[in-house]
N, C-alpha and C. Protein backbone atom coordinates (compact mmCIF):
# COMPACT_ATOMS: atom_id res chain seq x y z
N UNK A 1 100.97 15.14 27.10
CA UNK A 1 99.59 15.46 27.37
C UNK A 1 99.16 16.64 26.51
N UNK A 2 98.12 16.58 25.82
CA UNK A 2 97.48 17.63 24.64
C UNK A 2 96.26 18.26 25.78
N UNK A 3 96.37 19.39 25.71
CA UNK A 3 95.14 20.28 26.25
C UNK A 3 94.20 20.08 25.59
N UNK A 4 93.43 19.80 25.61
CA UNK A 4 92.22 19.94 24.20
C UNK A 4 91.12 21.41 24.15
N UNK A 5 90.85 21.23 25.67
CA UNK A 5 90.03 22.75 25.84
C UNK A 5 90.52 23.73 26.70
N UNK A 6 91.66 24.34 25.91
CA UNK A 6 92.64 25.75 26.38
C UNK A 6 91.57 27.05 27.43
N UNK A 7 90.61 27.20 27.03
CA UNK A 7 89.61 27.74 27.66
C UNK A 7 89.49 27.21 29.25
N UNK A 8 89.12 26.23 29.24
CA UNK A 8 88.98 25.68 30.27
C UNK A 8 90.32 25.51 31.28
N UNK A 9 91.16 25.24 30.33
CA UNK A 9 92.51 24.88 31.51
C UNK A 9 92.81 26.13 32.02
N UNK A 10 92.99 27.34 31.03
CA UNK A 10 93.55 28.47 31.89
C UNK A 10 92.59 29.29 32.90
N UNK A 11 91.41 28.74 32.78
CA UNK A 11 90.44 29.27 33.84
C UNK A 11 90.85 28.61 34.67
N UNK A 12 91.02 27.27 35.02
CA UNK A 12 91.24 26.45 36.00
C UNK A 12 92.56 26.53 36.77
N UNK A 13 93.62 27.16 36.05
CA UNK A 13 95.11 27.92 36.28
C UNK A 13 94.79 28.88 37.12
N UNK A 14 94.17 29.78 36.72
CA UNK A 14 93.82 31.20 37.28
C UNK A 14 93.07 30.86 38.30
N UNK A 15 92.03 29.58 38.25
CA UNK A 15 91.21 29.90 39.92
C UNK A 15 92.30 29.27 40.82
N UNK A 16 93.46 28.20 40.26
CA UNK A 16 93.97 27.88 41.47
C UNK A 16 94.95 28.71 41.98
N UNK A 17 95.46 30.02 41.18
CA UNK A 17 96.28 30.85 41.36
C UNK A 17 95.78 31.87 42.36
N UNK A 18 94.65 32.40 42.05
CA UNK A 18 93.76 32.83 43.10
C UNK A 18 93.70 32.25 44.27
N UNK A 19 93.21 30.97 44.31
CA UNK A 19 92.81 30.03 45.38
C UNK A 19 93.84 29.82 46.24
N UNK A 20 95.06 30.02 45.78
CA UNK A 20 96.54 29.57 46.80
C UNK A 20 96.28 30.93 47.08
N UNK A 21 96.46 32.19 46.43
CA UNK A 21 96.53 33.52 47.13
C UNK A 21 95.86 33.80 48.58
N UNK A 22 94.50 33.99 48.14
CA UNK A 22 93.43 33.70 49.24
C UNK A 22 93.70 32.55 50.52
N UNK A 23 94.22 31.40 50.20
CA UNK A 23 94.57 30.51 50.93
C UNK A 23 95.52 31.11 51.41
N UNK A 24 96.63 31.46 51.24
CA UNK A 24 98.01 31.71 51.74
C UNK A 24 97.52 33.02 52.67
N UNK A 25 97.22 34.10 52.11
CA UNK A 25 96.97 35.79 52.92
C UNK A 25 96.21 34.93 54.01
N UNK A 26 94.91 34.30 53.84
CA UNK A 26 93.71 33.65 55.27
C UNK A 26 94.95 32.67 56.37
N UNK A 27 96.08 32.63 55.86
CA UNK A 27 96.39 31.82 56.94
C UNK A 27 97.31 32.92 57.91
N UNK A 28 97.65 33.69 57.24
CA UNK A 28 98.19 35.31 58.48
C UNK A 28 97.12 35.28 59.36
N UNK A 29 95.67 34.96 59.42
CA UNK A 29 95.31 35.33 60.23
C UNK A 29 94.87 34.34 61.35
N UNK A 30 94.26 34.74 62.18
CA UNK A 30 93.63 33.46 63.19
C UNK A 30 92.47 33.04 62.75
N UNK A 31 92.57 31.27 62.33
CA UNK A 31 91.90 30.21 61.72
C UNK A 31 90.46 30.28 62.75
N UNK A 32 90.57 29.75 63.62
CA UNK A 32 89.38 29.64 64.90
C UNK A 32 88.99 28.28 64.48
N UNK A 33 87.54 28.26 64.56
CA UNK A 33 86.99 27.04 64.29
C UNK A 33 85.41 27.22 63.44
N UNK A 34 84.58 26.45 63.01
CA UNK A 34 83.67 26.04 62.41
C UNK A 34 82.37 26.85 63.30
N UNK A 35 82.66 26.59 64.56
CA UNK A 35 81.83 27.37 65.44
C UNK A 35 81.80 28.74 66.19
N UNK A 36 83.20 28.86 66.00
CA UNK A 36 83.66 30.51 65.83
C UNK A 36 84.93 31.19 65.22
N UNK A 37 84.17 31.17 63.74
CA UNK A 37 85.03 31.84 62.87
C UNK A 37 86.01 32.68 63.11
N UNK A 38 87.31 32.70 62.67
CA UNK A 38 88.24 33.89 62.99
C UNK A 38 88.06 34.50 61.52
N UNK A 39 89.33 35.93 61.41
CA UNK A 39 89.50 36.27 60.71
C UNK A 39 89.81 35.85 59.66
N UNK A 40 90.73 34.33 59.58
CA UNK A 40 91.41 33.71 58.17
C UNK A 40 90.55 32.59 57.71
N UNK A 41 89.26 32.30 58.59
CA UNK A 41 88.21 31.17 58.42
C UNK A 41 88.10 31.13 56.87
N UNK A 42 87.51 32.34 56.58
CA UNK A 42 86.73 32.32 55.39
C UNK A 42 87.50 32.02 54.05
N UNK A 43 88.58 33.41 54.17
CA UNK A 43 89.54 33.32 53.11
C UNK A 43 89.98 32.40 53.03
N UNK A 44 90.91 31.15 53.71
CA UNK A 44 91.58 30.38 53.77
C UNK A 44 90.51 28.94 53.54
N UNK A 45 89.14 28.75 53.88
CA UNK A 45 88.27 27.98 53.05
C UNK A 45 88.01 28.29 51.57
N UNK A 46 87.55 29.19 51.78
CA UNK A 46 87.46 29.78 50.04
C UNK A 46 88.25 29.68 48.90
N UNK A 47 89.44 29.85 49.90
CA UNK A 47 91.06 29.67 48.43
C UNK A 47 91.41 28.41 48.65
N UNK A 48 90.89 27.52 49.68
CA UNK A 48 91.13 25.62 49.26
C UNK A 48 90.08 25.41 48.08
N UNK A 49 88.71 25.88 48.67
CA UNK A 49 88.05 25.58 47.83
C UNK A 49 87.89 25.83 46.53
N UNK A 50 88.62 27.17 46.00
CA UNK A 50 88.71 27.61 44.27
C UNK A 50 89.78 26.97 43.79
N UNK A 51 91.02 26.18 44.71
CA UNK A 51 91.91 25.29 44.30
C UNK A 51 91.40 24.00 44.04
N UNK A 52 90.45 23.80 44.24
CA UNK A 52 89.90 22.71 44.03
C UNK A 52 89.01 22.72 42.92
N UNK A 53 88.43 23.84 42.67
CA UNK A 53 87.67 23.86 41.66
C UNK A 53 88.24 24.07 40.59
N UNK A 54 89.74 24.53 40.58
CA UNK A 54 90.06 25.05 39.34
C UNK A 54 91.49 23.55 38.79
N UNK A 55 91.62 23.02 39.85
CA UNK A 55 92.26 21.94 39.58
C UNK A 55 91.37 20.61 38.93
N UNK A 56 89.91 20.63 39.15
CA UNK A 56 88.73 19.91 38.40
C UNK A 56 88.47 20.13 37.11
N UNK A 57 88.51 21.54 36.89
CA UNK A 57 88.80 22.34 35.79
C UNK A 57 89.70 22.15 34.61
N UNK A 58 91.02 22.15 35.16
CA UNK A 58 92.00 22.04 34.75
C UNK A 58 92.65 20.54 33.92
N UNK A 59 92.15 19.53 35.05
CA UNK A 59 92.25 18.21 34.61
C UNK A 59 91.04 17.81 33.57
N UNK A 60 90.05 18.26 33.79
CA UNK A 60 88.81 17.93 32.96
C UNK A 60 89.26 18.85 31.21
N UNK A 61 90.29 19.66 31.47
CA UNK A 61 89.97 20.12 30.24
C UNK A 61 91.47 19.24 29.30
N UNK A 62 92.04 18.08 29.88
CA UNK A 62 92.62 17.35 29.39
C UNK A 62 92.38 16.19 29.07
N UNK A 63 90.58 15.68 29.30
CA UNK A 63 90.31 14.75 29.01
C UNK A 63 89.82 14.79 27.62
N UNK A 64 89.58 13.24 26.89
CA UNK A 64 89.69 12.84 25.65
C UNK A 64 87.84 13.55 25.30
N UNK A 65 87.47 13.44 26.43
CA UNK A 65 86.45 13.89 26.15
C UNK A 65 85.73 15.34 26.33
N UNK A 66 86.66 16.16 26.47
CA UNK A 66 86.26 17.63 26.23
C UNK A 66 86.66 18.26 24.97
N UNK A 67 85.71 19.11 24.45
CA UNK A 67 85.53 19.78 23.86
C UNK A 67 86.74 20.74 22.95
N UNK A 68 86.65 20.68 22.39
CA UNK A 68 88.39 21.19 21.47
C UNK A 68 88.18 22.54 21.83
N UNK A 69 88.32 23.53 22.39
CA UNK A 69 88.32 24.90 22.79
C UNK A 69 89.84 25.76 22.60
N UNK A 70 90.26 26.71 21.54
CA UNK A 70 91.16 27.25 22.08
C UNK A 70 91.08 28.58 22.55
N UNK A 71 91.75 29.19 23.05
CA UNK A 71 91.81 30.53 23.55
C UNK A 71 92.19 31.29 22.49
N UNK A 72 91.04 32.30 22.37
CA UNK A 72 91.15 33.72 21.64
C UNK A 72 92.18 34.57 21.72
N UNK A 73 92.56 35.20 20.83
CA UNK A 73 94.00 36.37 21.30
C UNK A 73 93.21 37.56 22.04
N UNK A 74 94.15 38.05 22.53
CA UNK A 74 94.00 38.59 23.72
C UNK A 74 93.61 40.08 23.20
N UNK A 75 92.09 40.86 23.72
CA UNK A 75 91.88 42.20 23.17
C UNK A 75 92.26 43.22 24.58
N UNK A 76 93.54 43.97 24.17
CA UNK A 76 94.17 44.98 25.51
C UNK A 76 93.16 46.26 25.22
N UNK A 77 92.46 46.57 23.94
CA UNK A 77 92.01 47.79 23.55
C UNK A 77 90.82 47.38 24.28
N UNK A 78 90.17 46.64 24.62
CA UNK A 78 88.91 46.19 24.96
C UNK A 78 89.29 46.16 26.99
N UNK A 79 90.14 45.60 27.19
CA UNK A 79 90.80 45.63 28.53
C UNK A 79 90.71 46.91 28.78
N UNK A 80 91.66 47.82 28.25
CA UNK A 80 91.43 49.58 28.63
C UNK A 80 89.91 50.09 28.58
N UNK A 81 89.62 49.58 27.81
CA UNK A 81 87.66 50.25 27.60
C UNK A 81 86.64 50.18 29.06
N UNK A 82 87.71 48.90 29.32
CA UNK A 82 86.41 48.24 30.95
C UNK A 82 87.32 48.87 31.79
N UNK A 83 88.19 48.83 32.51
CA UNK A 83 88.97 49.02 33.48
C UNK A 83 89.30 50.15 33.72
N UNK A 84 89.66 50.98 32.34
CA UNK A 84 90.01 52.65 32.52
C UNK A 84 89.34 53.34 32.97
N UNK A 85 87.66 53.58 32.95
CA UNK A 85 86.70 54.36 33.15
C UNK A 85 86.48 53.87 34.38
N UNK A 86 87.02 52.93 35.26
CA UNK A 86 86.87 52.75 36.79
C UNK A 86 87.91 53.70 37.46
N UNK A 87 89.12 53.27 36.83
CA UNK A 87 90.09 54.53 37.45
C UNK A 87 90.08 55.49 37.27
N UNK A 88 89.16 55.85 36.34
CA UNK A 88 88.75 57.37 35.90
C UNK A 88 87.83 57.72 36.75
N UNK A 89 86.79 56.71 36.99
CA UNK A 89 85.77 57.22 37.60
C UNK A 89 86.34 57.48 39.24
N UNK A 90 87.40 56.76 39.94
CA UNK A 90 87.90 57.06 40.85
C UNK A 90 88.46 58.39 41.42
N UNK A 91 89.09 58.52 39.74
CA UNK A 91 89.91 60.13 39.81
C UNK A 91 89.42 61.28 40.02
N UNK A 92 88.13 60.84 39.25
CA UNK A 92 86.98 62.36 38.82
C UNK A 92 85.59 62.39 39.79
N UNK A 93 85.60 61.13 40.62
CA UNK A 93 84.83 61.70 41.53
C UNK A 93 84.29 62.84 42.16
N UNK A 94 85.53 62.89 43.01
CA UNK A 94 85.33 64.30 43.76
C UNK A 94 85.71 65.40 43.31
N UNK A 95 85.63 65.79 41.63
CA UNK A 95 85.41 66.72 40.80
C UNK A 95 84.47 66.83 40.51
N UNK A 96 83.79 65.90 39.64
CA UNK A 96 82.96 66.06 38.47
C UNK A 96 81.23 65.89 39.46
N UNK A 97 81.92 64.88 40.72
CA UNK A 97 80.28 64.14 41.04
C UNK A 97 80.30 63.07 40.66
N UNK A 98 78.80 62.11 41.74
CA UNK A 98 78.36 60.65 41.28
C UNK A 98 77.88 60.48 40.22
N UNK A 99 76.84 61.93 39.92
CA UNK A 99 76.32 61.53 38.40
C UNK A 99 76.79 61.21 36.88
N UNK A 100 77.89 62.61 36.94
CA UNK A 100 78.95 62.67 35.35
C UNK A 100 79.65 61.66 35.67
N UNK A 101 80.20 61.11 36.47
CA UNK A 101 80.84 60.00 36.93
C UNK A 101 80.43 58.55 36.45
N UNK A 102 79.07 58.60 37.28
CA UNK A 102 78.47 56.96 36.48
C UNK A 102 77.96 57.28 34.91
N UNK A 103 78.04 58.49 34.66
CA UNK A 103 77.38 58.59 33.00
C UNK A 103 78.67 58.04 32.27
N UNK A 104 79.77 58.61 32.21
CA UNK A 104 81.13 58.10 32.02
C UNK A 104 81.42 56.89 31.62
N UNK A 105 81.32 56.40 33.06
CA UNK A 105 81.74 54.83 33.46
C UNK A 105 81.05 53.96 32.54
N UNK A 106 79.47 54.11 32.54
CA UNK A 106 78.66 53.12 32.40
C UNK A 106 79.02 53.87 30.30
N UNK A 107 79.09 54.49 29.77
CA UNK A 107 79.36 55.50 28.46
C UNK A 107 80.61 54.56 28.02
N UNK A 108 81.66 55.39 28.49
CA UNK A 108 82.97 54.45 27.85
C UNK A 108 82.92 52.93 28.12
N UNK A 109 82.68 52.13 29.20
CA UNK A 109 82.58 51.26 29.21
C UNK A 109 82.03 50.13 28.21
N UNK A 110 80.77 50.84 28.08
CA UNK A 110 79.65 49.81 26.83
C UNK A 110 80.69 50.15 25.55
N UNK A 111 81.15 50.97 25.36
CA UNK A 111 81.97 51.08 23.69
C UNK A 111 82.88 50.05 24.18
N UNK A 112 82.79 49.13 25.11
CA UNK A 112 84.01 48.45 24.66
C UNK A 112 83.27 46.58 24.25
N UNK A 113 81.75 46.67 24.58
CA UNK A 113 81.07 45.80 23.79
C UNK A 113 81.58 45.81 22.45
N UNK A 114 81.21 44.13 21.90
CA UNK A 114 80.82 43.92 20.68
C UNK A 114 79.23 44.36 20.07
N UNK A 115 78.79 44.59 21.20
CA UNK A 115 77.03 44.60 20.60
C UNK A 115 76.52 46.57 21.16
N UNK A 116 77.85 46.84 20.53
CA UNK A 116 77.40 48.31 21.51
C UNK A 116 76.49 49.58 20.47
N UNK A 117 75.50 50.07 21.26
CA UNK A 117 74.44 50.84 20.78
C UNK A 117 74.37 51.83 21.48
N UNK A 118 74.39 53.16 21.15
CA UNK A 118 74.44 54.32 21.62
C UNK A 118 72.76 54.42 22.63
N UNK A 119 71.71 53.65 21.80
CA UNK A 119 70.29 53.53 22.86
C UNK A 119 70.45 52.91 23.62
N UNK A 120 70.76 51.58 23.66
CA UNK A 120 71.45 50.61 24.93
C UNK A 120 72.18 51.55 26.16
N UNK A 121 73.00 51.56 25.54
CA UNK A 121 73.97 52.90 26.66
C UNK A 121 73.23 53.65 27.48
N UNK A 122 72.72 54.79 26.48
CA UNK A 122 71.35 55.71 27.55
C UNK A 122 70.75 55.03 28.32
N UNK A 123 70.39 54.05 27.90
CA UNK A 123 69.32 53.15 28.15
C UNK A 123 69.91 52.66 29.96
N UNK A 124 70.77 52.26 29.81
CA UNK A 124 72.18 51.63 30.48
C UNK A 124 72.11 52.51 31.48
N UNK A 125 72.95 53.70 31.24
CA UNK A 125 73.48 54.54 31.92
C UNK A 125 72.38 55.22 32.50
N UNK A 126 71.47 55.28 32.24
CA UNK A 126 70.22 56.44 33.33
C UNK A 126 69.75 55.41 33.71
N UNK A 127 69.62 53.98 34.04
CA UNK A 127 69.11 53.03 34.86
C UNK A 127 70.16 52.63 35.83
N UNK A 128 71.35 52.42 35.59
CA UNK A 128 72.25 52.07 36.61
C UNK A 128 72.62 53.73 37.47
N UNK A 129 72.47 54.43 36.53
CA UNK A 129 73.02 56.53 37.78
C UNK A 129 71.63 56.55 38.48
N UNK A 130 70.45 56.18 37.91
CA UNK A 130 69.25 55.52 39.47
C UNK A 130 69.15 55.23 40.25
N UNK A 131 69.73 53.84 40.02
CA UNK A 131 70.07 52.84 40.45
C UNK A 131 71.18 52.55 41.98
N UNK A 132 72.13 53.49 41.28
CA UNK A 132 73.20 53.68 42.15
C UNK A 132 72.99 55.42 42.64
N UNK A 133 72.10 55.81 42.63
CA UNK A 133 71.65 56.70 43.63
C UNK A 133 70.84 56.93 44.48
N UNK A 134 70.04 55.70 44.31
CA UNK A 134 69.10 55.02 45.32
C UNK A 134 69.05 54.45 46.37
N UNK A 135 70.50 53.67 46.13
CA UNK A 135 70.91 52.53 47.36
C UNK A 135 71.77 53.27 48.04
N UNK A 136 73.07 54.04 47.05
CA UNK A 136 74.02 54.33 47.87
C UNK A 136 73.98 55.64 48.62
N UNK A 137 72.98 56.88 48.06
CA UNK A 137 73.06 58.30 48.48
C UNK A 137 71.44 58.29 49.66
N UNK A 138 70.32 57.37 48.96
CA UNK A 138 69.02 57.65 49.48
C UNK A 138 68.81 56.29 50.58
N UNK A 139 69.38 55.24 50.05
CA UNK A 139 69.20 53.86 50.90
C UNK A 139 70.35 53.98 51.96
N UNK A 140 71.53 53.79 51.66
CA UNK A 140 72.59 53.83 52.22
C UNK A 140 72.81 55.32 53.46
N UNK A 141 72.29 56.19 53.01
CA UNK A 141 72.85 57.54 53.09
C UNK A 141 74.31 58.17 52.93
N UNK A 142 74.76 57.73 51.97
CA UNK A 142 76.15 57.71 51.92
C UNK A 142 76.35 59.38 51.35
N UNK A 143 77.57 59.71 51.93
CA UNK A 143 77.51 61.32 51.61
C UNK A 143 78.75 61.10 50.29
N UNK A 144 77.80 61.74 49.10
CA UNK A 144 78.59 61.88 47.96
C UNK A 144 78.30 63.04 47.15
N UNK A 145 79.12 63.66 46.44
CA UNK A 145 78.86 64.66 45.69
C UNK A 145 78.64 64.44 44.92
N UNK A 146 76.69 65.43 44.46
CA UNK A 146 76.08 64.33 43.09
C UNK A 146 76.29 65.44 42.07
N UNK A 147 76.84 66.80 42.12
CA UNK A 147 77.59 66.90 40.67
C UNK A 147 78.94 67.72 40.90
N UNK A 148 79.14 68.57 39.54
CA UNK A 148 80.77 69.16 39.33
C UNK A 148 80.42 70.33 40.49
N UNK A 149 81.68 70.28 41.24
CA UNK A 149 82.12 71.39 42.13
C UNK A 149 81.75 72.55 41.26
N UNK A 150 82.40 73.34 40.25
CA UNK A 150 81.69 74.29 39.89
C UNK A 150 80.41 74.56 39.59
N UNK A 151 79.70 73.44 39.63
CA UNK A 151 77.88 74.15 39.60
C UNK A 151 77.69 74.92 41.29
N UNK A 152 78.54 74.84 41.78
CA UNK A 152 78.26 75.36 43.59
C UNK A 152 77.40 74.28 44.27
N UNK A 153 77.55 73.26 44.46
CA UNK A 153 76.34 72.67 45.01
C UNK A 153 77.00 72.19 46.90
């Protein structure tokens, strides 16, 4: 059997890999019923159901009639660009503040675009540190520190 659209199959790998996960953890808990959900209701529907989707997936991307797709090599420098500045932003929270924090996040992050623009970014970054100080500190009332401990605040 020839893969033809590599794209497609390993998405369809990965949702059913997921989908057993989710399936498997939802069944630790108590199932219930349709009319009163337990704890493992959801998860344990959800991860049949992404096994299913990713096994549709998977088979479809071995038919004669999909699309020749292969998978790109893999960018880890681009992986660190998105992911690091979350655990950073985790770290430096309750140092720096919400604000230097999402300037950061949303900052290093976009350099790890292909289409990245230092105006975009600004652009970016003072609409989402708004954004996310609106819902979570003014909507929410969530108590967060909105800058660096040494300004005294």
């Amino acid at each position: 059997m020839y893969i033809r659209n590599q794209q497609d199959f390993w998405a369809g790998v990965m949702f059913v890999a997921f989908g057993a996960f989710f399936a498997s953890v939802g069944t630790e808990y108590d199932f219930g019923s349709a009319a009163q959900m337990g704890p493992g209701y959801f998860p344990t529907i959800l991860g049949v159901i992404l096994v299913l989707v990713g096994l549709k997936v998977s088979v479809g991307s071995l038919s004669k009639k999909a699309a020749r797709q292969a998978v790109n090599k893999f960018a880890f420098s681009k992986l660190l660009l998105i992911l690091g500045p979350v655990v950073l932003f985790g770290v430096l929270l309750e140092h720096l503040g919400l604000v230097p924090c999402l300037l950061l996040l949303v900052g290093i992050s976009s350099y790890g675009s292909d289409e990245f623009t230092w105006r975009a970014t600004i652009i970016n970054a003072a609409v989402l540190s708004a954004l996310c100080l609106f819902v979570f500190v003014y909507a929410l009332e969530l108590q967060f520190q909105m800058w660096p401990t040494f300004l005294g605040n």
